[in-house]
C-alpha atoms as a PDB file:
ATOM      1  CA  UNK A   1      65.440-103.462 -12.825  1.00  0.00           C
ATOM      2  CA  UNK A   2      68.793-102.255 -12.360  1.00  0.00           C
ATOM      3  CA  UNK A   3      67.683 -98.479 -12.673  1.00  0.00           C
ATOM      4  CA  UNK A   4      65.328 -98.697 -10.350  1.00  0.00           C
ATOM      5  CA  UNK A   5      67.412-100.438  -7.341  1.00  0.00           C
ATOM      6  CA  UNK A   6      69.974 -97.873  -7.854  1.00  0.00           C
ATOM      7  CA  UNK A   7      66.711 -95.117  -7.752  1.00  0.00           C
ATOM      8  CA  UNK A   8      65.544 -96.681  -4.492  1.00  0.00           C
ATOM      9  CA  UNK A   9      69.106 -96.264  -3.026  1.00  0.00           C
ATOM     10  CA  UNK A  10      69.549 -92.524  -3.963  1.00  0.00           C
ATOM     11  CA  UNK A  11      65.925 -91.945  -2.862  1.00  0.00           C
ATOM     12  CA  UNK A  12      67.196 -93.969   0.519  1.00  0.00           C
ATOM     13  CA  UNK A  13      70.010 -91.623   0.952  1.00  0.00           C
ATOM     14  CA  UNK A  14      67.916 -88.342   0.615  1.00  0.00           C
ATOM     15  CA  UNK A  15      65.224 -89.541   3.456  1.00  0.00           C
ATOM     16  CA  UNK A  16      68.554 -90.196   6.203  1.00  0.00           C
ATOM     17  CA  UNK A  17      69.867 -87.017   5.296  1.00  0.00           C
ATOM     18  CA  UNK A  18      73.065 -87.774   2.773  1.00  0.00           C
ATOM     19  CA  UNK A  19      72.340 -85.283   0.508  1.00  0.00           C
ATOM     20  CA  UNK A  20      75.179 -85.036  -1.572  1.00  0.00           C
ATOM     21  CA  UNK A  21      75.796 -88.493  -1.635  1.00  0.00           C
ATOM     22  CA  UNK A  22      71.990 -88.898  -3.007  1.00  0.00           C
ATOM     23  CA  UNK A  23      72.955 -86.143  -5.698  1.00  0.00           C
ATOM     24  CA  UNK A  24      75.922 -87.888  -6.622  1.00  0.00           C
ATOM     25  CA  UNK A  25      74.684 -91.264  -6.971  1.00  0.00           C
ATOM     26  CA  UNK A  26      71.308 -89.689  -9.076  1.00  0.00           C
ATOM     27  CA  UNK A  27      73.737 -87.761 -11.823  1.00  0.00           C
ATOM     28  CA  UNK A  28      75.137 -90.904 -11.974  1.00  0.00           C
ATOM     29  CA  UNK A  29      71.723 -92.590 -12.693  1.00  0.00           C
ATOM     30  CA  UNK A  30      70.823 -90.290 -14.798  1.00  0.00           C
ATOM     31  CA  UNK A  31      72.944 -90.342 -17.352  1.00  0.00           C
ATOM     32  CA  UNK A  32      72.547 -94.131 -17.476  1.00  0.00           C
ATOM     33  CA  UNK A  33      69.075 -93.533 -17.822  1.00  0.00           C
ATOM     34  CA  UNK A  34      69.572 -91.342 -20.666  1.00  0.00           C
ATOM     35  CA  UNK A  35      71.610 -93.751 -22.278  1.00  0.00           C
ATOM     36  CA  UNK A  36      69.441 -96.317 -21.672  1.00  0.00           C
ATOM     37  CA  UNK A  37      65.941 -95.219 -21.753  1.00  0.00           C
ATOM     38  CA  UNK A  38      64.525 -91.921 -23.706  1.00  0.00           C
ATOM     39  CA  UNK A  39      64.902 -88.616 -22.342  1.00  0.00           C
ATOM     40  CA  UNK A  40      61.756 -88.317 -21.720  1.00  0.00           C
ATOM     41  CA  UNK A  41      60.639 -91.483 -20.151  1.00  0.00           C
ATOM     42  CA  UNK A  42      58.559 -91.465 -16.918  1.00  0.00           C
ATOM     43  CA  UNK A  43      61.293 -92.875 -15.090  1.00  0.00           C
ATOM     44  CA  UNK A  44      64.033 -90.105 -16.347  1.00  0.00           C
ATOM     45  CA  UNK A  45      61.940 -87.751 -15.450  1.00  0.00           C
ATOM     46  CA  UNK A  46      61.789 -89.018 -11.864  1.00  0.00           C
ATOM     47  CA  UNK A  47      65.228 -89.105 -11.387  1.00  0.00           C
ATOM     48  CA  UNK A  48      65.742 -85.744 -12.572  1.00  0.00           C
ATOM     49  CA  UNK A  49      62.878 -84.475 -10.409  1.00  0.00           C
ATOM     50  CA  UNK A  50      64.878 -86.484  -7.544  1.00  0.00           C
ATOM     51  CA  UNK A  51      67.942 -84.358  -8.321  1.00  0.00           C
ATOM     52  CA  UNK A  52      66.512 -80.901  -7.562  1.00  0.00           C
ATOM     53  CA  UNK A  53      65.031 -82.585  -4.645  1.00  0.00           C
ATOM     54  CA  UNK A  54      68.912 -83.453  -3.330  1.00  0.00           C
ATOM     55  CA  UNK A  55      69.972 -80.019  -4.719  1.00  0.00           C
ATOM     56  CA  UNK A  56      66.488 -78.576  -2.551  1.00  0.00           C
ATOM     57  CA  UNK A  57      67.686 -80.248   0.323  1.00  0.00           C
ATOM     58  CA  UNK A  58      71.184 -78.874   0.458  1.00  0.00           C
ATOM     59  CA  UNK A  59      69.624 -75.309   0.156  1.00  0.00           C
ATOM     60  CA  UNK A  60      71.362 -74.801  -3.588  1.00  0.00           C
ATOM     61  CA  UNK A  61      67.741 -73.696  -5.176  1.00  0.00           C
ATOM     62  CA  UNK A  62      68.860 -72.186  -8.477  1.00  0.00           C
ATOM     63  CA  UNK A  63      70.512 -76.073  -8.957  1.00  0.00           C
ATOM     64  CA  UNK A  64      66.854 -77.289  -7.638  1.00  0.00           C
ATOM     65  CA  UNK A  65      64.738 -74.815  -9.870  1.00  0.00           C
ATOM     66  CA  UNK A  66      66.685 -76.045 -13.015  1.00  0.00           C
ATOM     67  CA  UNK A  67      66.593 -79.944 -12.497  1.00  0.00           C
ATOM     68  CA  UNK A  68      62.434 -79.056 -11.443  1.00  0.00           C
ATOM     69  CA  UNK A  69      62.062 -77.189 -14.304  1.00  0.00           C
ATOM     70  CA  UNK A  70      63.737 -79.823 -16.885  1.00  0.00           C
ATOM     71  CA  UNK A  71      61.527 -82.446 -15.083  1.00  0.00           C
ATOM     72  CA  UNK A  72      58.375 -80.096 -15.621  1.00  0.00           C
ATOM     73  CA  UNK A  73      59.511 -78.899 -18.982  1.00  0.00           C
ATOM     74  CA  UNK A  74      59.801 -82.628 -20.366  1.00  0.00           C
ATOM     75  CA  UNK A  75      56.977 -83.931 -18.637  1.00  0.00           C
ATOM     76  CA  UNK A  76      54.791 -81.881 -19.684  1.00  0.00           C
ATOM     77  CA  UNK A  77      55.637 -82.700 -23.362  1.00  0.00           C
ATOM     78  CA  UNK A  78      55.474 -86.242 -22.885  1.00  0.00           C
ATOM     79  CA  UNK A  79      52.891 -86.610 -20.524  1.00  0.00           C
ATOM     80  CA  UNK A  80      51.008 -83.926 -20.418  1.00  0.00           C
ATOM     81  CA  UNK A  81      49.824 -80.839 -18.641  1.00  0.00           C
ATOM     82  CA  UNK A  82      47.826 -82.182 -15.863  1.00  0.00           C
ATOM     83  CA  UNK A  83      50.011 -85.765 -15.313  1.00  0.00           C
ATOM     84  CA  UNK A  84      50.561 -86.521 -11.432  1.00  0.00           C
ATOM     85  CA  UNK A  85      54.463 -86.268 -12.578  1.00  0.00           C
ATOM     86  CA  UNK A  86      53.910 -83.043 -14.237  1.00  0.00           C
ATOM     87  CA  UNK A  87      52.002 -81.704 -11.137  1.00  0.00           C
ATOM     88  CA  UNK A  88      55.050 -83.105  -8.928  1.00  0.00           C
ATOM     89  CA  UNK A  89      57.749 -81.650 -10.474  1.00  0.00           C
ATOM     90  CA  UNK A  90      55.924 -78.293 -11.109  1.00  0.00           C
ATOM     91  CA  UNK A  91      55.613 -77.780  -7.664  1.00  0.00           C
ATOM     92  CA  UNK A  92      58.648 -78.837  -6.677  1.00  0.00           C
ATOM     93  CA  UNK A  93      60.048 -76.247  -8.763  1.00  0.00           C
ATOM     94  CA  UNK A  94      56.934 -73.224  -7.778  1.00  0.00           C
ATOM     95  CA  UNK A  95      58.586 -74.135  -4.336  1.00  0.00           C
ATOM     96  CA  UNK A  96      62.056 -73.600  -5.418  1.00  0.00           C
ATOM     97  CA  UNK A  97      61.212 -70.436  -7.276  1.00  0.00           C
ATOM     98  CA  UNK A  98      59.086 -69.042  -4.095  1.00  0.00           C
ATOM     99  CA  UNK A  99      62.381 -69.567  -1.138  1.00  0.00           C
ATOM    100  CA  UNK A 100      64.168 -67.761  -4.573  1.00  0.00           C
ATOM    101  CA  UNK A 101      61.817 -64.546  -4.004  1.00  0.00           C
ATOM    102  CA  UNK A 102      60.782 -65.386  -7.621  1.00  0.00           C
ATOM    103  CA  UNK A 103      57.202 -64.430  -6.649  1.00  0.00           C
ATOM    104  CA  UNK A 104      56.481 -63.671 -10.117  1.00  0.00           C
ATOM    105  CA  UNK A 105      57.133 -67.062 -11.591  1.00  0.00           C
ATOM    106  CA  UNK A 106      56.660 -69.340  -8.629  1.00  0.00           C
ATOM    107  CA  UNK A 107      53.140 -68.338  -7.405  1.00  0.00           C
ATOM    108  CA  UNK A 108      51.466 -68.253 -10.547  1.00  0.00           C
ATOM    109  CA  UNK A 109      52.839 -71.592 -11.344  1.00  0.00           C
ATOM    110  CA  UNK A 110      52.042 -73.059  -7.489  1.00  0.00           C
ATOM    111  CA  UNK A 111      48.528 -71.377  -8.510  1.00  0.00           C
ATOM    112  CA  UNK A 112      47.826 -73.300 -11.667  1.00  0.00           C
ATOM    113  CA  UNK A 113      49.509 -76.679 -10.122  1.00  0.00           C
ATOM    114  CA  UNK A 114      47.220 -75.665  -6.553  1.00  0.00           C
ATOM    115  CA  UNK A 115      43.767 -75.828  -9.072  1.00  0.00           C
ATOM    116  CA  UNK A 116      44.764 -78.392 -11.374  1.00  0.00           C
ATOM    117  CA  UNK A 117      45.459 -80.912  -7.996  1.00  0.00           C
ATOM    118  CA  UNK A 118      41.846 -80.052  -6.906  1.00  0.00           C
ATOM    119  CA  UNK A 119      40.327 -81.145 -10.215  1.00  0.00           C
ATOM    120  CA  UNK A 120      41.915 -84.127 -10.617  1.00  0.00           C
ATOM    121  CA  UNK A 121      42.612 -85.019  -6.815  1.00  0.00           C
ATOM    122  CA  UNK A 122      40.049 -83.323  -4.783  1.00  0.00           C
ATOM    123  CA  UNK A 123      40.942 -80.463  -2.286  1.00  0.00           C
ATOM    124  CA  UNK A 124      40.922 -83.156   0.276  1.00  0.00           C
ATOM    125  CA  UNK A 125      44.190 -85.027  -0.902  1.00  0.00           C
ATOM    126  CA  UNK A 126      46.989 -84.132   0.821  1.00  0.00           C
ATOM    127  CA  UNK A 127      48.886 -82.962  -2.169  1.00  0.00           C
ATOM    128  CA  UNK A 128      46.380 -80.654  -2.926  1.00  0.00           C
ATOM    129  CA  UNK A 129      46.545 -79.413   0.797  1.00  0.00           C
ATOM    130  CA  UNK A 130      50.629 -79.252   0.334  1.00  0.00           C
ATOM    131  CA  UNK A 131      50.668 -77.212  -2.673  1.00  0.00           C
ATOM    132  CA  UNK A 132      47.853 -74.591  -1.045  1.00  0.00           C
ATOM    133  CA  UNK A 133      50.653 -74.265   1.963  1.00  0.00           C
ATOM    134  CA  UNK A 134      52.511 -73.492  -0.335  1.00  0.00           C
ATOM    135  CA  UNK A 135      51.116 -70.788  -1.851  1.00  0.00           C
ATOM    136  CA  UNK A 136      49.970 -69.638   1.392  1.00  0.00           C
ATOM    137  CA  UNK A 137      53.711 -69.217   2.118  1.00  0.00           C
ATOM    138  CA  UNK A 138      54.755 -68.024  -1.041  1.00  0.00           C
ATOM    139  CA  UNK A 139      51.225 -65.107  -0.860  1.00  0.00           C
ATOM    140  CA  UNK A 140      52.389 -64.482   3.023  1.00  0.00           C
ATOM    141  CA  UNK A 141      56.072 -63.851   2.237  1.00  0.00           C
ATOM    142  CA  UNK A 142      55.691 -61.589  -1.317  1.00  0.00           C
ATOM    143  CA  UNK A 143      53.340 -59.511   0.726  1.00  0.00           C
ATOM    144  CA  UNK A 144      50.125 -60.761  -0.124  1.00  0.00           C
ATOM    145  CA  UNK A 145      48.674 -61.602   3.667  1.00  0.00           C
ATOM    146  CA  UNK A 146      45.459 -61.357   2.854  1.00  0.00           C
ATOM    147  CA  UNK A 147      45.733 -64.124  -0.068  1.00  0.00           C
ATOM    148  CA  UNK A 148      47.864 -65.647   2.644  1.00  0.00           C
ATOM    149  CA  UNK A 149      44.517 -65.893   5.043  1.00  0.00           C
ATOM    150  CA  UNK A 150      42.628 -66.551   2.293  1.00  0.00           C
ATOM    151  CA  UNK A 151      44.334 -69.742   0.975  1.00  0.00           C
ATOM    152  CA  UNK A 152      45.071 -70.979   4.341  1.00  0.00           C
ATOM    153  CA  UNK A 153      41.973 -70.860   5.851  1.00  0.00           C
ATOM    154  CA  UNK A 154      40.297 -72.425   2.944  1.00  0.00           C
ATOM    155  CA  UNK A 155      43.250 -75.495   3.160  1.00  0.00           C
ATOM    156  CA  UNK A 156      42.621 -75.554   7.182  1.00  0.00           C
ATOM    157  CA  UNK A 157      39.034 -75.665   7.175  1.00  0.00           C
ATOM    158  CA  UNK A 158      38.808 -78.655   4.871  1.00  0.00           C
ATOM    159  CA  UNK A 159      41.615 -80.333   6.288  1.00  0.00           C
ATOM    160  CA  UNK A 160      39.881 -80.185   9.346  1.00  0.00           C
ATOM    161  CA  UNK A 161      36.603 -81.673   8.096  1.00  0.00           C
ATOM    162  CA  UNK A 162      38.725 -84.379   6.365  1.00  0.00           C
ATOM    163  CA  UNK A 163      40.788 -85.601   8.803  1.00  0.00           C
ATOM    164  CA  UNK A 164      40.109 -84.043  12.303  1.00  0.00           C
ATOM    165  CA  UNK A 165      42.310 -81.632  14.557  1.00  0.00           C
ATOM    166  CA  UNK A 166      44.641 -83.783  15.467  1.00  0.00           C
ATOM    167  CA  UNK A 167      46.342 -84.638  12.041  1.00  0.00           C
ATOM    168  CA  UNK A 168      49.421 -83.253  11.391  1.00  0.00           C
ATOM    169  CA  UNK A 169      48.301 -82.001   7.641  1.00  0.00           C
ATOM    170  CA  UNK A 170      45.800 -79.878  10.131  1.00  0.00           C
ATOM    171  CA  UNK A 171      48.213 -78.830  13.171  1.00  0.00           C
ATOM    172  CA  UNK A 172      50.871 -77.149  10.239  1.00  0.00           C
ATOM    173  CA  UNK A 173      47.889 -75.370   8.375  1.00  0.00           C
ATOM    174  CA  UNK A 174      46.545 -74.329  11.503  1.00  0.00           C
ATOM    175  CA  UNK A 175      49.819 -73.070  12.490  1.00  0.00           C
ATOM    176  CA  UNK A 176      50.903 -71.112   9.307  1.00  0.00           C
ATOM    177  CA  UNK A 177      47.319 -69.747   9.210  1.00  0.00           C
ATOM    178  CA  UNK A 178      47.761 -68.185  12.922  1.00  0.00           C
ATOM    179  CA  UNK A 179      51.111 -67.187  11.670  1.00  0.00           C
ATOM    180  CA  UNK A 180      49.579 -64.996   8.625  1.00  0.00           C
ATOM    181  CA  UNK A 181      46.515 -63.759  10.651  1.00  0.00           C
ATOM    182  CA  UNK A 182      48.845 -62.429  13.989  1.00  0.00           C
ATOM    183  CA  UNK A 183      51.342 -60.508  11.114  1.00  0.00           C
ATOM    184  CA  UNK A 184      48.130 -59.299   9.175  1.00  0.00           C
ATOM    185  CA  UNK A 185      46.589 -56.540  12.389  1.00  0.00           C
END
């Protein structure tokens, strides 16, 4: 119970903006929860995952890839593959990878995370619809703007049916997706 207050306060600091102090205070938590609770426990995993988040946030991305890829790495051994953890963390860290330029990593990673979301989530979910953004991104910025269209438009137009024009899932698709198309005459 303790763990998780503490979790709920780091996670508090990251949404107002105290990034560091959220990194601090997880680091901390973390290596209670290692000493407390296996490596590998759901809830570890979490934390760590909540680490490269604060290290995201403060722009330090090789410190965010490698928390995102230990959270990845050891949920994917103890949970599995296809987990909504797993998923989480390996997209946190395909997003990481992609602002790194590591196109050759990050986008074939976002790729795999962008299908498996739609099998077990539908392409409707709005995690699905986050991850194909970010591939979008990651296929617009490594030169790929006809991916770029391709993924975008696919996101946008079921978006659209899902939850209308004015959502805000749909205004940001719509938005990239007239990005990629104006930089793709």
């Amino acid at each position: 119970m303790q763990l998780e207050r503490r979790l709920g306060e780091a996670l508090r600091l990251l949404d107002v903006g105290s990034h560091g102090s959220a990194e601090s205070a997880l680091t901390e938590l973390l290596a209670d929860c290692e000493a407390e609770i296996r490596a590998e426990h759901p809830f570890t995993i979490t934390v760590i995952d909540a680490l490269g988040s604060a290290c995201y946030q403060q722009r330090n991305f090789p410190d965010a890839a490698a928390w995102h890829r230990d959270a990845h790495h050891r949920a994917t051994r103890s949970l599995g593959p296809n987990h909504p953890l797993t998923l989480s963390a390996a997209h946190n860290l395909g997003s990481a990878l992609l602002l790194m330029h590591e196109w050759a990593e990050g986008l074939p990673l976002l790729l795999t995370v962008l299908e498996a979301k739609k099998a077990a989530l539908g392409s409707e979910h709005p995690e699905t619809l986050a991850t194909a953004q970010a591939v979008g991104a990651g296929l617009f910025k490594s030169g790929d703007r006809q991916g770029a269209a391709l993924i975008l438009d696919q996101a946008y137009r079921t978006a659209l049916r899902a939850y209308g024009s004015d959502d805000p899932t749909v205004v940001d698709l719509r938005h990239n997706l007239d990005v990629v198309l104006r930089n793709s005459r």
